[in-house]
Protein backbone atom coordinates (compact mmCIF):
# COMPACT_ATOMS: atom_id res chain seq x y z
CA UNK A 1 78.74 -50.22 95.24
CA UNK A 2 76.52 -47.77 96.70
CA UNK A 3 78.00 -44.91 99.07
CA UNK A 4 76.35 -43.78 102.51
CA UNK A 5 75.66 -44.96 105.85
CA UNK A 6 72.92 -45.47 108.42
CA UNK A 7 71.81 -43.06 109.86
CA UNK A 8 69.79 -44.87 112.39
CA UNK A 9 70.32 -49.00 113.72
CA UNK A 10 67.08 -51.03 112.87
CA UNK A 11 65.73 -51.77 115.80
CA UNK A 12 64.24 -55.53 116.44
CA UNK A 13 60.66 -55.91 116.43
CA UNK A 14 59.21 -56.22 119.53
CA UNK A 15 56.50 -58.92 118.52
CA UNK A 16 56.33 -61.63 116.11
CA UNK A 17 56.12 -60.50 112.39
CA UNK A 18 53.71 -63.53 111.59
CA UNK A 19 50.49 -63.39 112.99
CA UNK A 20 47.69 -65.73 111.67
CA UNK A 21 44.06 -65.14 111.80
CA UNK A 22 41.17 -66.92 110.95
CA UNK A 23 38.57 -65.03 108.78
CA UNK A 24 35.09 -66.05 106.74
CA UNK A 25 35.42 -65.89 103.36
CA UNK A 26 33.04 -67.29 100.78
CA UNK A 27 33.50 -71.15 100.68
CA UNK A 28 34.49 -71.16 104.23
CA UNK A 29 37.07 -70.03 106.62
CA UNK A 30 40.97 -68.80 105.56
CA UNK A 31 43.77 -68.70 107.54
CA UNK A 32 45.40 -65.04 106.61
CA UNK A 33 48.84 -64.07 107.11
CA UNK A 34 49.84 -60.47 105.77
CA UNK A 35 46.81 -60.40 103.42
CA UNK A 36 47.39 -63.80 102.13
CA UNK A 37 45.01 -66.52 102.22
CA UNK A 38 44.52 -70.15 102.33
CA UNK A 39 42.39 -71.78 100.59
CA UNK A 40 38.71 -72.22 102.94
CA UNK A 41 38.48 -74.39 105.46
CA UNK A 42 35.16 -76.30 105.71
CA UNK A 43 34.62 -75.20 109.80
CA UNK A 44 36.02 -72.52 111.62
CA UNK A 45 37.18 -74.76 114.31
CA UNK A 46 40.01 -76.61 111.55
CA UNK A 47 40.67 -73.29 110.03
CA UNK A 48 41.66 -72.17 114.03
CA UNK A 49 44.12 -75.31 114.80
CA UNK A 50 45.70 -75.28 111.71
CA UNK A 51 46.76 -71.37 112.23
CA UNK A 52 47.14 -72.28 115.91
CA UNK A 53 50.07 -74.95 114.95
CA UNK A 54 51.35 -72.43 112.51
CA UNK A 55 51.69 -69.53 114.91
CA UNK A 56 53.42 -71.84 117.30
CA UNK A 57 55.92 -72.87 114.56
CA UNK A 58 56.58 -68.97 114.18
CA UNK A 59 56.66 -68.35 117.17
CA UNK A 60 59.60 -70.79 117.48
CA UNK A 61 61.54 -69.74 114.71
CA UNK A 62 62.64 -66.26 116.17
């Protein structure tokens, strides 16, 4: 076991750690999420609902 203690509490973080975005990429447009990628979308518009549903899932989960 290790020894020691905290010296400070953690604090919560005050917005939601997943954030989607939408961004062009070469055959398309990605749906990002901490520097990870989906594969491209054909249109920006599906690439936008998809991380739109996504975000609200998140967004549920905390």
């Amino acid at each position: 076991m290790m020894s020691g203690y905290v010296e400070r509490p953690c604090s919560a973080p005050t917005h939601c750690a997943r954030h989607y975005e939408v961004i062009a990429r070469a055959g398309g447009w990605s749906i990002s999420l901490n520097g990870a990628c989906t594969r491209p979308f054909r249109t920006r518009r599906a690439a936008e609902r998809i991380a739109k549903t996504l975000q609200r899932q998140a967004d549920a989960l905390t």
